[in-house]
Every structure is written in structure tokens, then in C-alpha cells.
Protein backbone atom coordinates (compact mmCIF):
# COMPACT_ATOMS: atom_id res chain seq x y z
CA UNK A 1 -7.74 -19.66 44.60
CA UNK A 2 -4.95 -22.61 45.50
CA UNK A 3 -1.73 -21.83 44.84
CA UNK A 4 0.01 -24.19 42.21
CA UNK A 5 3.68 -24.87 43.28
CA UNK A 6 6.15 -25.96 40.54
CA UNK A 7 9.66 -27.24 41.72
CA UNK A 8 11.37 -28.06 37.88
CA UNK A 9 14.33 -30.88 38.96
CA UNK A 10 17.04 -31.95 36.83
CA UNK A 11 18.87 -33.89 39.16
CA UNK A 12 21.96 -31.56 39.58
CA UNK A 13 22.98 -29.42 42.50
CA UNK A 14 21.24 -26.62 42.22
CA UNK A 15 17.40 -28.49 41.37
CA UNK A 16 18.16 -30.46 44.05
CA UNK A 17 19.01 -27.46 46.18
CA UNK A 18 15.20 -26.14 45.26
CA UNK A 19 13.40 -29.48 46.02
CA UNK A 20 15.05 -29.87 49.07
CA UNK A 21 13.99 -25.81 50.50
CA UNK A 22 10.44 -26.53 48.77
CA UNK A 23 10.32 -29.48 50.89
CA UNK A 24 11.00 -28.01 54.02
CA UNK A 25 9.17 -24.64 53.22
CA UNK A 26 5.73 -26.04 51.81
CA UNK A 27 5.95 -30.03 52.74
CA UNK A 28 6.04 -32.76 50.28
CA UNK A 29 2.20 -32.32 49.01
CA UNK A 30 2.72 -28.17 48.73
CA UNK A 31 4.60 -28.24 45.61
CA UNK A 32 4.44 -30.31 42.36
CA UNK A 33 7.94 -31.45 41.13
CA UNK A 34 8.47 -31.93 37.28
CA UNK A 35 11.23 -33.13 35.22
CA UNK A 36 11.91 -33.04 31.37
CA UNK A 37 12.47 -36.17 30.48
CA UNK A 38 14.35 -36.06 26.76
CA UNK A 39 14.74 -39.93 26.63
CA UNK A 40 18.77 -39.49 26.89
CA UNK A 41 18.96 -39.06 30.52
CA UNK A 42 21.36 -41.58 32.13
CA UNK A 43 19.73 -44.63 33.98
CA UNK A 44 21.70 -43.60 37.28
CA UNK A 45 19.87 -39.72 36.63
CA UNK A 46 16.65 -41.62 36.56
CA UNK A 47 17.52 -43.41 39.61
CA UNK A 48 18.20 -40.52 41.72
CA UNK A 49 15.18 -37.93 40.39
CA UNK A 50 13.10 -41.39 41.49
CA UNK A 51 14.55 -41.66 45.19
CA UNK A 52 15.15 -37.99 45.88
CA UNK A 53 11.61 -38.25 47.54
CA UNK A 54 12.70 -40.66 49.84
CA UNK A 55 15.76 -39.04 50.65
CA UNK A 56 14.64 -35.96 51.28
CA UNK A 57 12.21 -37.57 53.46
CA UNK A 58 9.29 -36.88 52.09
């Protein structure tokens, strides 16, 4: 049985904190990130949750 690795990311400090160990613990394709998206979120929010791959290097 696979494990299924869930990394929930709000784009504050401490989500970020979480992606950021989950990257370096598992790699980029051992953990699924997910984020709530309520349709109020600020654009620049957006913007970051959608590069915080790249940054993170992954």
C-alpha cells in the first residue's frame, strides 16, 4: 500500500514552513500539496501558492 502524502498550503508562514520540510524530506513527487481556494484569496496569494514550486526548487 502507497503512502498518500497531503501538505495543506495557505500561503502563510507556517504552510509554507511544511511544504518547504515535505520538500526536502519526501521530494517534490512524495507529497500532494492542496489549497482551499474560497474565491476571496488575493491575486498576489494566488501568485505565490503558484510559484512556491519553483522557489522551493522543486
Amino acid at each position: 500500500m502507497e503512502t498518500l502524502r497531503v501538505v495543506s498550503v495557505s500561503g502563510g508562514k507556517d504552510s509554507t514552513a511544511v511544504y518547504c520540510w515535505a520538500s526536502r524530506e519526501f521530494g517534490r513527487d512524495g507529497f500532494q500539496a492542496v489549497f482551499a481556494d474560497t474565491g476571496h484569496e488575493h491575486p498576489v496569494t494566488l501568485n505565490y501558492l503558484r510559484n512556491l514550486p519553483k522557489m522551493v526548487g522543486g
